[in-house]
Each structure stands twice: as structure tokens, then as C-alpha cells.
N, C-alpha and C. Protein backbone atom coordinates (compact mmCIF):
# COMPACT_ATOMS: atom_id res chain seq x y z
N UNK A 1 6.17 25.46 -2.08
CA UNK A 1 5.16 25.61 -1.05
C UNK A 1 4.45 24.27 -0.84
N UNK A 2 4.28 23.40 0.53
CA UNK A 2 3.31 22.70 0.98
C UNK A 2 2.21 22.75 0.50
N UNK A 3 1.56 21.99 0.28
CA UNK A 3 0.03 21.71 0.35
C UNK A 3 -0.60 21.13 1.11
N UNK A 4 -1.87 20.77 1.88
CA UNK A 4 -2.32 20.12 2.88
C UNK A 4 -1.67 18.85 2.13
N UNK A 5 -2.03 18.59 1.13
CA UNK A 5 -2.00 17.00 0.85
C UNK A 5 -0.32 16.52 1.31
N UNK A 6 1.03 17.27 0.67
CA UNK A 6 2.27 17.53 1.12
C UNK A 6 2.22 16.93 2.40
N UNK A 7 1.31 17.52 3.78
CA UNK A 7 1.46 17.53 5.33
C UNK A 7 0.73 16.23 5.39
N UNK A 8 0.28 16.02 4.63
CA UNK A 8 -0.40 14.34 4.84
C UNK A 8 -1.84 14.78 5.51
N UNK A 9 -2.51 15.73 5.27
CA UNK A 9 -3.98 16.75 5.73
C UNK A 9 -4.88 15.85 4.56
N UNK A 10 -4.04 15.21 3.71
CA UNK A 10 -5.11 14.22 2.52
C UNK A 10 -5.80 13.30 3.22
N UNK A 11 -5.61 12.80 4.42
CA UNK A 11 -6.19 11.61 5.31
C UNK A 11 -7.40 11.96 5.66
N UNK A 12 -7.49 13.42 6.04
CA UNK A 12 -8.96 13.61 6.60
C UNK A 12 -10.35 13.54 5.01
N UNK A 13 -9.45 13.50 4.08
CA UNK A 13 -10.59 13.31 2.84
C UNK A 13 -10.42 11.43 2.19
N UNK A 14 -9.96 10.62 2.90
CA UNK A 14 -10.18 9.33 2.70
C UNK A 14 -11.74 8.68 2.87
N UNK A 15 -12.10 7.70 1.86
CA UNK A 15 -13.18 7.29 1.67
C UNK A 15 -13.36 6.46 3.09
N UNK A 16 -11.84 5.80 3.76
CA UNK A 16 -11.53 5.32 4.86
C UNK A 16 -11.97 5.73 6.14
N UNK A 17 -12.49 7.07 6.46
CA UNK A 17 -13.00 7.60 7.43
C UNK A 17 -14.25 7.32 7.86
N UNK A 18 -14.88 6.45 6.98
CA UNK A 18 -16.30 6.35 7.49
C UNK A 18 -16.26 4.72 7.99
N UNK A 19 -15.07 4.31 7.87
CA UNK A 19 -15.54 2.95 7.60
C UNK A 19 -14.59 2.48 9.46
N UNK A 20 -15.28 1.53 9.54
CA UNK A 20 -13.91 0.50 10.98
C UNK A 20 -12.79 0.40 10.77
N UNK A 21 -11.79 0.46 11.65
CA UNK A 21 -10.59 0.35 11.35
C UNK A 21 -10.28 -1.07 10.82
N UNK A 22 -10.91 -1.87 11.74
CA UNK A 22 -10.81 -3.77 11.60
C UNK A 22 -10.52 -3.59 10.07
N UNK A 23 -11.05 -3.16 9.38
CA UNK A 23 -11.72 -3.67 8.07
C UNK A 23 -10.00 -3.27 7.38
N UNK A 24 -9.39 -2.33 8.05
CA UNK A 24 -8.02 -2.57 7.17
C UNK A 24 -6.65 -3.19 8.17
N UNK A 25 -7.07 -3.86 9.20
CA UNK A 25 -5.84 -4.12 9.70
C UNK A 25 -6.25 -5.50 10.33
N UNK A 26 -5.69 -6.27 10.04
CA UNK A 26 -6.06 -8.01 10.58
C UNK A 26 -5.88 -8.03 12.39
N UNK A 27 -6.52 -8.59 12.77
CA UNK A 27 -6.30 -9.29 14.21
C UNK A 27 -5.39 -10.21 14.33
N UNK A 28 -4.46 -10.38 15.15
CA UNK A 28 -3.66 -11.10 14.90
C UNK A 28 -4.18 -12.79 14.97
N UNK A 29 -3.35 -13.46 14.40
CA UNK A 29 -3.77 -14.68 13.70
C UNK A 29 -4.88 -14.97 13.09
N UNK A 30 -4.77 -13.72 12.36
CA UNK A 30 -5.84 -13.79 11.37
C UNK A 30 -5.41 -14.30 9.79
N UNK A 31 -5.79 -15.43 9.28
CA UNK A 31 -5.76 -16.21 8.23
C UNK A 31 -6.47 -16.43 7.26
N UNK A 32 -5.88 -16.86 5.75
CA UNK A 32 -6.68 -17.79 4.74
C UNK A 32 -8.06 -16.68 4.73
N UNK A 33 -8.99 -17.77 3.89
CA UNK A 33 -10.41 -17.07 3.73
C UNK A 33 -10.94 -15.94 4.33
N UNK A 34 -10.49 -15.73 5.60
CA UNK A 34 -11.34 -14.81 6.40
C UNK A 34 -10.44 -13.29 5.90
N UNK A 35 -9.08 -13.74 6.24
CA UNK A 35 -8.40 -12.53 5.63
C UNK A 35 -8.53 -11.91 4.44
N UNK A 36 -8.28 -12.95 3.49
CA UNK A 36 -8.31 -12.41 2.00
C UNK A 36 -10.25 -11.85 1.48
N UNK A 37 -11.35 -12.07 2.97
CA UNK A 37 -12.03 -11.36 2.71
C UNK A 37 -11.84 -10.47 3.15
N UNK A 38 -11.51 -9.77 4.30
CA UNK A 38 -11.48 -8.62 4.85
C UNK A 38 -10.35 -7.30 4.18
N UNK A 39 -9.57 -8.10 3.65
CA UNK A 39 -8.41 -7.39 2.15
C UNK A 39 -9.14 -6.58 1.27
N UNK A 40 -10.23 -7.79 0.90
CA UNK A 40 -10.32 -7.51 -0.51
C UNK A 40 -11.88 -6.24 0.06
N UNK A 41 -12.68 -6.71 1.24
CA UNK A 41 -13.47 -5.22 1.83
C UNK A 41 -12.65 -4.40 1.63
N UNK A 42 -11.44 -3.96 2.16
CA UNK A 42 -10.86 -3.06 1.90
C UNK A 42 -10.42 -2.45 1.13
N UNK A 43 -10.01 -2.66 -0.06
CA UNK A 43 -9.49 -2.71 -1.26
C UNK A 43 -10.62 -1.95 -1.83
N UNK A 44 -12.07 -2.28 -2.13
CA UNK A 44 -13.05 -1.98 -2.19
C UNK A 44 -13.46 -0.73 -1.82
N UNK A 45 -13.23 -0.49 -0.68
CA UNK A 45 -13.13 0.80 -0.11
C UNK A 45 -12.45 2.02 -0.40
N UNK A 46 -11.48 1.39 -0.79
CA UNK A 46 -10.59 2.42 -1.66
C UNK A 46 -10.11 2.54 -2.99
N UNK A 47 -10.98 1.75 -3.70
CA UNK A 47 -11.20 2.20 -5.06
C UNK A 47 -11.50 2.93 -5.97
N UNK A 48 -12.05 3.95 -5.12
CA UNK A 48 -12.72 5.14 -5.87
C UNK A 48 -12.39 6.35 -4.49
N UNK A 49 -11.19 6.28 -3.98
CA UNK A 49 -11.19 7.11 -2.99
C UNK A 49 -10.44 8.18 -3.86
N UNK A 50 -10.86 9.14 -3.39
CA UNK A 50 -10.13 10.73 -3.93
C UNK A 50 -8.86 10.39 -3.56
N UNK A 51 -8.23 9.61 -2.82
CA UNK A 51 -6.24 10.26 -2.43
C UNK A 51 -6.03 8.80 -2.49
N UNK A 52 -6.19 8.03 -3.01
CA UNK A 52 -5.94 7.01 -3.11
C UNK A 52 -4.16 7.21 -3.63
N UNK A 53 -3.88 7.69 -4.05
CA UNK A 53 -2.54 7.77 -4.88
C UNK A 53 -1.50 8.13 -3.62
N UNK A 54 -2.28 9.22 -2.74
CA UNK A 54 -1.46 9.72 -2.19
C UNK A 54 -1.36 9.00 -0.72
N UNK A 55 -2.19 8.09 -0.82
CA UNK A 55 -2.35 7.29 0.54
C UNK A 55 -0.92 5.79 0.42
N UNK A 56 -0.96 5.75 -0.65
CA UNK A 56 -0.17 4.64 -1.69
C UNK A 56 1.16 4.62 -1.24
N UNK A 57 1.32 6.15 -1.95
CA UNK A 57 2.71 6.71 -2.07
C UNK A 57 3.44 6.87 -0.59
N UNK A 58 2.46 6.84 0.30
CA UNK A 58 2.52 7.57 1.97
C UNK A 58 2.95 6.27 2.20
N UNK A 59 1.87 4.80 2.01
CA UNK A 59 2.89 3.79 2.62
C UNK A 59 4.09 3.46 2.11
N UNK A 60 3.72 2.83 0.55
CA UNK A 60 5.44 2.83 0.17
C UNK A 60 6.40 3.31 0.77
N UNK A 61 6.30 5.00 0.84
CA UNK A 61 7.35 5.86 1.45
C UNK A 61 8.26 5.28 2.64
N UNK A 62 7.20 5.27 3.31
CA UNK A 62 7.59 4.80 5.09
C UNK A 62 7.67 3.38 5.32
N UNK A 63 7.30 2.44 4.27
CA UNK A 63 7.37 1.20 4.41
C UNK A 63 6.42 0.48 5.57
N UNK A 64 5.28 1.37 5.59
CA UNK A 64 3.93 0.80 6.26
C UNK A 64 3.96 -0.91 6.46
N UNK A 65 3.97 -0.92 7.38
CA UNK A 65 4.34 -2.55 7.82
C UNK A 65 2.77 -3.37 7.89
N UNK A 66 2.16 -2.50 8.00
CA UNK A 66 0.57 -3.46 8.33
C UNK A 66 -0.68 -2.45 7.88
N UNK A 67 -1.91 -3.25 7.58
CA UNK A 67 -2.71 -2.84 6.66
C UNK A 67 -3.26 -2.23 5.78
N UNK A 68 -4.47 -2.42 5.13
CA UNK A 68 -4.13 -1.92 3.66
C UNK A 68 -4.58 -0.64 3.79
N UNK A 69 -3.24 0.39 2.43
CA UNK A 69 -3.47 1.39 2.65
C UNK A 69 -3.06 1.48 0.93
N UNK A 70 -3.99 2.26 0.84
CA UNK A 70 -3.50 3.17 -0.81
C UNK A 70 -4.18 1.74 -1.88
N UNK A 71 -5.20 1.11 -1.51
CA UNK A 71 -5.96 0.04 -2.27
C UNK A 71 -4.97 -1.43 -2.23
N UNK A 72 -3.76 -1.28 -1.36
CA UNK A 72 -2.42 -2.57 -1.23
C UNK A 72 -2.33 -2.98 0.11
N UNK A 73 -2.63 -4.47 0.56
CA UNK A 73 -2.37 -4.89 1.62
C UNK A 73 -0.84 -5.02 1.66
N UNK A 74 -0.46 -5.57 3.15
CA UNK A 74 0.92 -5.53 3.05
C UNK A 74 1.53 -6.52 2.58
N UNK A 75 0.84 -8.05 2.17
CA UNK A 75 1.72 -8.60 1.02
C UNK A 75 1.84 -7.76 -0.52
N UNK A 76 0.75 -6.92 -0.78
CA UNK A 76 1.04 -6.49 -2.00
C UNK A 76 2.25 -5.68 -1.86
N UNK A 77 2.51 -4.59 -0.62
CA UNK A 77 3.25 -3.60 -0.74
C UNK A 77 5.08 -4.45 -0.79
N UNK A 78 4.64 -5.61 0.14
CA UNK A 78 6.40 -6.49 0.15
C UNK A 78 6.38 -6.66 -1.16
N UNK A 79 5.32 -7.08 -2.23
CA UNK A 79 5.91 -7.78 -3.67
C UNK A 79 6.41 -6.45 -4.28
N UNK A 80 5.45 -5.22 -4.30
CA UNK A 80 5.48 -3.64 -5.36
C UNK A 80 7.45 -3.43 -4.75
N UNK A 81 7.94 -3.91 -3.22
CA UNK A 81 8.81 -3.05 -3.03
C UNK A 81 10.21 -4.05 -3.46
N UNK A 82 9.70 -5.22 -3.40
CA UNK A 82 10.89 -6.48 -4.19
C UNK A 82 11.11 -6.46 -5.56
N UNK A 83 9.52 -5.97 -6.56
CA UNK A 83 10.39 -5.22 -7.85
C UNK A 83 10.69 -4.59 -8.07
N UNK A 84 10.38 -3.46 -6.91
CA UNK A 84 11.32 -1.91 -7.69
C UNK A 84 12.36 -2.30 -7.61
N UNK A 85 12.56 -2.94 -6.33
CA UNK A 85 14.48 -3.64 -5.98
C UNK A 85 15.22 -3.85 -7.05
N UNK A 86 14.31 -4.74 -7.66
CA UNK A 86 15.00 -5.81 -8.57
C UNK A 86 15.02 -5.22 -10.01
N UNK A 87 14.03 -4.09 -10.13
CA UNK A 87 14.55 -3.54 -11.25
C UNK A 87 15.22 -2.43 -10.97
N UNK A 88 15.52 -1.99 -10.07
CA UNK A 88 16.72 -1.49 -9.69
C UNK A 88 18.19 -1.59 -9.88
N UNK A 89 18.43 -2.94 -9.63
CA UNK A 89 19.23 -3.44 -9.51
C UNK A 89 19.88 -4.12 -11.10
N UNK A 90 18.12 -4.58 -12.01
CA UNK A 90 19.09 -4.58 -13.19
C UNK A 90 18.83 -3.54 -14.21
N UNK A 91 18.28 -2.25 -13.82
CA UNK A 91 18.94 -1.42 -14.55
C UNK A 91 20.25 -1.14 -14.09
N UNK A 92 20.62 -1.24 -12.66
CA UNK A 92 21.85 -0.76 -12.49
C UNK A 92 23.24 -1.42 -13.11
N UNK A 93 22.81 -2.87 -14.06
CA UNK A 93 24.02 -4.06 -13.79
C UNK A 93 24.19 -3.36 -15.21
N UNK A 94 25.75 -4.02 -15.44
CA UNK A 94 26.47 -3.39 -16.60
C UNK A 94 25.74 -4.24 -17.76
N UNK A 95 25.33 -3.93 -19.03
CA UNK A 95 24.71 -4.54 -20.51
C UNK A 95 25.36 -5.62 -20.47
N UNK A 96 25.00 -6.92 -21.22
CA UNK A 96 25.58 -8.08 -21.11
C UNK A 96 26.04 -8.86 -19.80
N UNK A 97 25.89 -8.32 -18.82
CA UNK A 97 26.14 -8.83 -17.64
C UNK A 97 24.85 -10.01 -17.26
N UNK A 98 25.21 -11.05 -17.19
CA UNK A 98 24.69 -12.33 -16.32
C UNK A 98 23.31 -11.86 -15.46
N UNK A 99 22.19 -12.68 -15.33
CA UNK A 99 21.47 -12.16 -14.52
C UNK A 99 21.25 -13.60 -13.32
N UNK A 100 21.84 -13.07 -12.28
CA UNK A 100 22.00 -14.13 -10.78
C UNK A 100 20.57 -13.92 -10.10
């Protein structure tokens, strides 16, 4: 059986609802200092959010291309999704096998 949280109904209990959108998605050519403040507002914001886990898991999933969601901007989410890769890949390699 579904649960609201399942249907993605977890969004309407984000700490994120009270706040501007700006504050999690950059303007474009938005850079350096100004960005990595407006990140780390965000981040902030969702540190103590009730669904934080499930907000996380929601981008990972779908491969959320732009701002931060689940306490991870989207450079964090490219690095979280290049090591699962990669440890993916060497759990998958045969024991003693070379690492390229």
C-alpha cells in the first residue's frame, strides 16, 4: 500500500514551503561567492526538515538537474551519483582485477 509520502504528498510538509524559491535554484549566471551563499541558505533550510530523506531520495531518483533539494545542491548530487557509479562498477570487477 502507498503512503502519501510514496505519492510524493511529503512535499507539502517541507521546511521549504515557507521559504522563496530563489533561495534553492540559482539565476542563471549565477557564480562563485554569491552562489555558494545562496547553497549553503539552503542547505540550512533543510537541515532539520522532517522529509529531508525523502526529498533526497526523490532527486537522486529522477536525477534532478537543478537546485538544492534533499540538503544537496546539484554539484553535490553529480559527485553522490559518480560514486555510486564507481563503486558500482568496482564491486562489479572480478577480485584481483586492475583498477583503470
Amino acid at each position: 500500500m502507498l503512503t502519501d509520502r510514496d505519492r510524493g504528498e511529503w512535499r507539502i510538509l517541507g521546511s521549504c514551503r515557507k521559504v522563496e524559491s530563489s533561495v534553492f535554484f540559482s539565476p542563471e549566471g549565477e557564480r562563485g561567492r554569491v552562489r555558494a551563499r545562496r547553497e549553503a541558505h539552503a542547505k540550512r533550510v533543510c537541515q532539520d526538515c522532517r522529509v529531508l530523506a525523502e526529498c533526497r531520495e526523490y532527486a537522486l531518483s529522477v536525477a534532478e538537474p537543478y537546485g538544492t533539494w534533499g540538503g544537496m545542491s546539484e554539484a553535490d548530487r553529480r559527485r553522490h551519483t559518480r560514486r555510486r557509479q564507481r563503486d558500482a562498477r568496482a564491486a562489479a570487477r572480478p577480485a584481483g582485477e586492475p583498477v583503470r
